[in-house]
N, C-alpha and C. Protein backbone atom coordinates (compact mmCIF):
# COMPACT_ATOMS: atom_id res chain seq x y z
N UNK A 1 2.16 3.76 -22.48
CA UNK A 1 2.97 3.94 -21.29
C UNK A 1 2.10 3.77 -20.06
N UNK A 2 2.57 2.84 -19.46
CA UNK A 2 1.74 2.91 -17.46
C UNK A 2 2.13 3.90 -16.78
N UNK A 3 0.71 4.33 -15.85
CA UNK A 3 0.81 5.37 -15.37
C UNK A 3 1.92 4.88 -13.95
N UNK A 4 2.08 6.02 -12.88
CA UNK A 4 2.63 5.62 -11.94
C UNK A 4 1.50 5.95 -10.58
N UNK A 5 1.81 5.31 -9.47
CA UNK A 5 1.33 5.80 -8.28
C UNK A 5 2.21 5.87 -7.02
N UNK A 6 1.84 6.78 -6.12
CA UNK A 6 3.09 6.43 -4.72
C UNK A 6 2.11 5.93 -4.22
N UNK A 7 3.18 5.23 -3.61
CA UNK A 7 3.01 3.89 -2.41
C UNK A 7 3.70 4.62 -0.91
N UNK A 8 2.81 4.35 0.30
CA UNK A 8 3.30 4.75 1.57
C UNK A 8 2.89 3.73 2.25
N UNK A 9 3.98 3.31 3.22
CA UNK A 9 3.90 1.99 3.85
C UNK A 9 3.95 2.81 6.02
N UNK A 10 3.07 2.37 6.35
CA UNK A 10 2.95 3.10 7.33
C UNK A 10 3.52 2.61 8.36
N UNK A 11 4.09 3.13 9.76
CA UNK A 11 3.78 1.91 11.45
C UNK A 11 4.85 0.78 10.99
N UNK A 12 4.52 -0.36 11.37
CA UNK A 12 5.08 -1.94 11.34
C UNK A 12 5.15 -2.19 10.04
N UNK A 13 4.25 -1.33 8.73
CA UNK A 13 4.40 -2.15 7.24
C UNK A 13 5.88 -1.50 6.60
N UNK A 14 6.44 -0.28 7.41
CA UNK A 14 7.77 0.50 6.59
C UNK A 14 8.70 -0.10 6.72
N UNK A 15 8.65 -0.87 7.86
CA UNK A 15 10.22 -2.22 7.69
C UNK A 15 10.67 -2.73 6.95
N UNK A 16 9.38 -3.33 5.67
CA UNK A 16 9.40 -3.87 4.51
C UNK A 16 9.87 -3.01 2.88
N UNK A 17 10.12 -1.67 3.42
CA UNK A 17 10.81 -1.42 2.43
C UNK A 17 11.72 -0.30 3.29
N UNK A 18 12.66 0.02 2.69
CA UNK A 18 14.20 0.75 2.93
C UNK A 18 14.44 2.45 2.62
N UNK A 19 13.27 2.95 2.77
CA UNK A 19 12.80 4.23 2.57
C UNK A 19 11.84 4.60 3.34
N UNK A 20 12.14 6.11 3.57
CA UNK A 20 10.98 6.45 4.45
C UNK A 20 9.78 7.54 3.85
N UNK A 21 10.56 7.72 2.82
CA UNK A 21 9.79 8.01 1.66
C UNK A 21 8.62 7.50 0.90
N UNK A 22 7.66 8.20 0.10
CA UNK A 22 6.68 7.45 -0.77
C UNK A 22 7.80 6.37 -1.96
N UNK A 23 7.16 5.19 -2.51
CA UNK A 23 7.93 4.67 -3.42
C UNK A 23 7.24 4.81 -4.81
N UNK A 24 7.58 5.06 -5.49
CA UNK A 24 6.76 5.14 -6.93
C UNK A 24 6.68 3.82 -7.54
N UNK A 25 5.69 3.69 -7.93
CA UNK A 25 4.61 1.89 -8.62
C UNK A 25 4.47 2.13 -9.68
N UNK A 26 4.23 1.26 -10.77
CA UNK A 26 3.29 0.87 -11.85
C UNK A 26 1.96 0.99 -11.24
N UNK A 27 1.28 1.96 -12.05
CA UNK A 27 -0.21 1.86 -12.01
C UNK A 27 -0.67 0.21 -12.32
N UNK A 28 -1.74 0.08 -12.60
CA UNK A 28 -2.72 -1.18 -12.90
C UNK A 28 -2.52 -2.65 -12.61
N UNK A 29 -1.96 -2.51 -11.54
CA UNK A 29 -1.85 -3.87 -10.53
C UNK A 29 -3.02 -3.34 -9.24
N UNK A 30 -3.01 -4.21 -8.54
CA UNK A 30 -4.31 -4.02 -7.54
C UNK A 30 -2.99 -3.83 -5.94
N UNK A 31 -3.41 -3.19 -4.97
CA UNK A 31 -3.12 -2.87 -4.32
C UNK A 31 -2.51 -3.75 -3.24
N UNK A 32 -3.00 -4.70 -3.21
CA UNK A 32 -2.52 -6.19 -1.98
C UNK A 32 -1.38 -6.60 -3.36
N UNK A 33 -1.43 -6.86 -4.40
CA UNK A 33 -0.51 -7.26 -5.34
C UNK A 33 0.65 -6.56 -4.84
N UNK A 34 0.73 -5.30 -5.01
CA UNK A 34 1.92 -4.08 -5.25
C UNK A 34 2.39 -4.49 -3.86
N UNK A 35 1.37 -4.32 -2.64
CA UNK A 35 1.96 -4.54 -1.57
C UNK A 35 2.79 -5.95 -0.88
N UNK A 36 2.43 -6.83 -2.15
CA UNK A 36 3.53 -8.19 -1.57
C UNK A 36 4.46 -8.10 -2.66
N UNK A 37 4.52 -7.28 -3.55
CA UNK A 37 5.90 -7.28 -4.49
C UNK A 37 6.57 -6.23 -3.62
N UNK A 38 6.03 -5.31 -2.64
CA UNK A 38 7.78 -4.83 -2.14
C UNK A 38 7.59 -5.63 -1.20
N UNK A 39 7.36 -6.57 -0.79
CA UNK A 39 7.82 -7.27 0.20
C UNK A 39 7.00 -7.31 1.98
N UNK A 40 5.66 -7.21 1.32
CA UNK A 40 5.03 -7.13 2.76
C UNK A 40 4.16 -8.79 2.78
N UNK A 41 4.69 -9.17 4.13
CA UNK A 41 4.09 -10.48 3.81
C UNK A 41 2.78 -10.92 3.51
N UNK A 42 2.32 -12.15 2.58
CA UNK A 42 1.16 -11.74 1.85
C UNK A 42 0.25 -12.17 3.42
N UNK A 43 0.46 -12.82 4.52
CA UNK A 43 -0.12 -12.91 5.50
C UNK A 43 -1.05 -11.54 6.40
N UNK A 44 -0.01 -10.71 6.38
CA UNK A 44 0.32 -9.47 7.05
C UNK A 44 -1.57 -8.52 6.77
N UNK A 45 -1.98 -7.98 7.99
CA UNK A 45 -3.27 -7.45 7.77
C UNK A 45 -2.92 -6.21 7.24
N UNK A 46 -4.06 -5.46 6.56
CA UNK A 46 -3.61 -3.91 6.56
C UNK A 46 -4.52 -3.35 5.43
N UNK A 47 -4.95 -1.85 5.95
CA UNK A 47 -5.56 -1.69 5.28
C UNK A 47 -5.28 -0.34 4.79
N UNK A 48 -6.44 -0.14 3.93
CA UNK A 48 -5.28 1.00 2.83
C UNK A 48 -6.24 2.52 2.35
N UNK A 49 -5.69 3.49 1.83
CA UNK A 49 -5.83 4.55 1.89
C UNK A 49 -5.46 5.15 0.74
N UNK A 50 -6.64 5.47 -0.68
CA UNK A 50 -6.18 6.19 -1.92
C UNK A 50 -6.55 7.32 -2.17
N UNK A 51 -6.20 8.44 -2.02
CA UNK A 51 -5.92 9.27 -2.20
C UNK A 51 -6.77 9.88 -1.21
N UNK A 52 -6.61 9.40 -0.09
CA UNK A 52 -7.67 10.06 1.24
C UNK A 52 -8.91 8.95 1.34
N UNK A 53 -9.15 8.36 0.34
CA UNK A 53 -10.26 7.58 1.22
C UNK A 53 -9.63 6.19 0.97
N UNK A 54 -10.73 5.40 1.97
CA UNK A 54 -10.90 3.93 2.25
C UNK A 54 -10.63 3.20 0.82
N UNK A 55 -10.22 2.62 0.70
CA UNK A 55 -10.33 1.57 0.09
C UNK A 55 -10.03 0.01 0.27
N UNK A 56 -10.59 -0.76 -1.23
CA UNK A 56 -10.52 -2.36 -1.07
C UNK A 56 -9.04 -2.13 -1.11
N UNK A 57 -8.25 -3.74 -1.03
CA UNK A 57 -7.25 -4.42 -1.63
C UNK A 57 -7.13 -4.43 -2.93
N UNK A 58 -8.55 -5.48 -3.60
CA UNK A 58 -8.09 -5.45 -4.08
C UNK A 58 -8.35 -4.11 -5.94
N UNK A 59 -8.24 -2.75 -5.32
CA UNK A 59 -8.64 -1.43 -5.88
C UNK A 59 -7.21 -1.73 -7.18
N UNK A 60 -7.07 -1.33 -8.83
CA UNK A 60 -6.44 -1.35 -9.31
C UNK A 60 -5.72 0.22 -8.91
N UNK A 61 -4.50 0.12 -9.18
CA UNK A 61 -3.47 1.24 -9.12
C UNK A 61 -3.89 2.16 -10.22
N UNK A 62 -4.11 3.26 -10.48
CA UNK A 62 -4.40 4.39 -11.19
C UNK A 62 -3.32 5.23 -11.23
N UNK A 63 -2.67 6.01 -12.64
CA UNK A 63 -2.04 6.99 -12.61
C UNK A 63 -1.73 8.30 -11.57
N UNK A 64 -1.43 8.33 -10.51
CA UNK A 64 -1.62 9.74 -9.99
C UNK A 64 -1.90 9.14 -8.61
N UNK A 65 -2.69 8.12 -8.41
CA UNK A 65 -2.75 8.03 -6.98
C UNK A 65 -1.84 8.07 -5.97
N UNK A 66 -2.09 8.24 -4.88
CA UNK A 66 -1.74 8.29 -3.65
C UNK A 66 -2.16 7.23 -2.80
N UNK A 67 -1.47 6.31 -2.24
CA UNK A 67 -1.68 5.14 -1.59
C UNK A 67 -0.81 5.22 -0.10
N UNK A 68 -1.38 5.28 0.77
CA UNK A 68 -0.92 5.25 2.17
C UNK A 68 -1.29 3.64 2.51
N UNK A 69 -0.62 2.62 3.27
CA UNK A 69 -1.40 1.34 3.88
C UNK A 69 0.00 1.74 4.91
N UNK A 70 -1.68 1.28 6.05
CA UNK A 70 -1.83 1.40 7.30
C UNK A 70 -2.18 -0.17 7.92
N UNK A 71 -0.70 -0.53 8.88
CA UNK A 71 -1.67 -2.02 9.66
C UNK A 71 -2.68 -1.58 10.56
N UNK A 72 -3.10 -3.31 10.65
CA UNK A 72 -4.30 -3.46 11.14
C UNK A 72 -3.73 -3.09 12.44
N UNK A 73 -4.99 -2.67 13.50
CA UNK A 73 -4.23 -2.40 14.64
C UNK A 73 -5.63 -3.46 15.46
N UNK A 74 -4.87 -4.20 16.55
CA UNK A 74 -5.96 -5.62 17.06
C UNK A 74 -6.13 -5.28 18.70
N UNK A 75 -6.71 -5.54 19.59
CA UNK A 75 -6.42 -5.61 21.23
C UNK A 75 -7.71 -5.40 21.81
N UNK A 76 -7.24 -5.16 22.78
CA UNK A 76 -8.78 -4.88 24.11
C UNK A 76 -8.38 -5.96 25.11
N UNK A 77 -9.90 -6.19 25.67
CA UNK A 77 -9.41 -6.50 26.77
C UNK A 77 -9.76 -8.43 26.84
């Protein structure tokens, strides 16, 4: 049996899914994967957050995690 993980889509990335809620995943896909199967464009910057820390893209999904992605935020002067 695959484990599960929540998914939190933060800012500008929650448009892309229809909840404002965490969504529950299949563990052992990698994280930029999961995030263009609900529908975030694979263009789209952003970076991500497991279970409190930093992480890659492309980090595999683990049972139990906690996944926050956060866009990129760009500007100055």
């Amino acid at each position: 049996m695959v484990g599960q993980a929540l998914i939190s889509l933060e800012g500008s990335l929650a448009q892309f899914i229809k909840t404002e809620q965490p969504v529950r995943v299949a563990a052992g896909q990698s994280i930029y994967h999961t995030a263009v199967s609900l529908g975030v464009p694979a263009t789209r910057s952003f970076s991500a957050l497991v279970n409190g820390q930093v992480a890659d893209l492309t980090y595999q999904l683990q049972d139990g995690d906690y996944v926050r992605l956060v866009p990129q935020i760009s500007g100055g002067i």
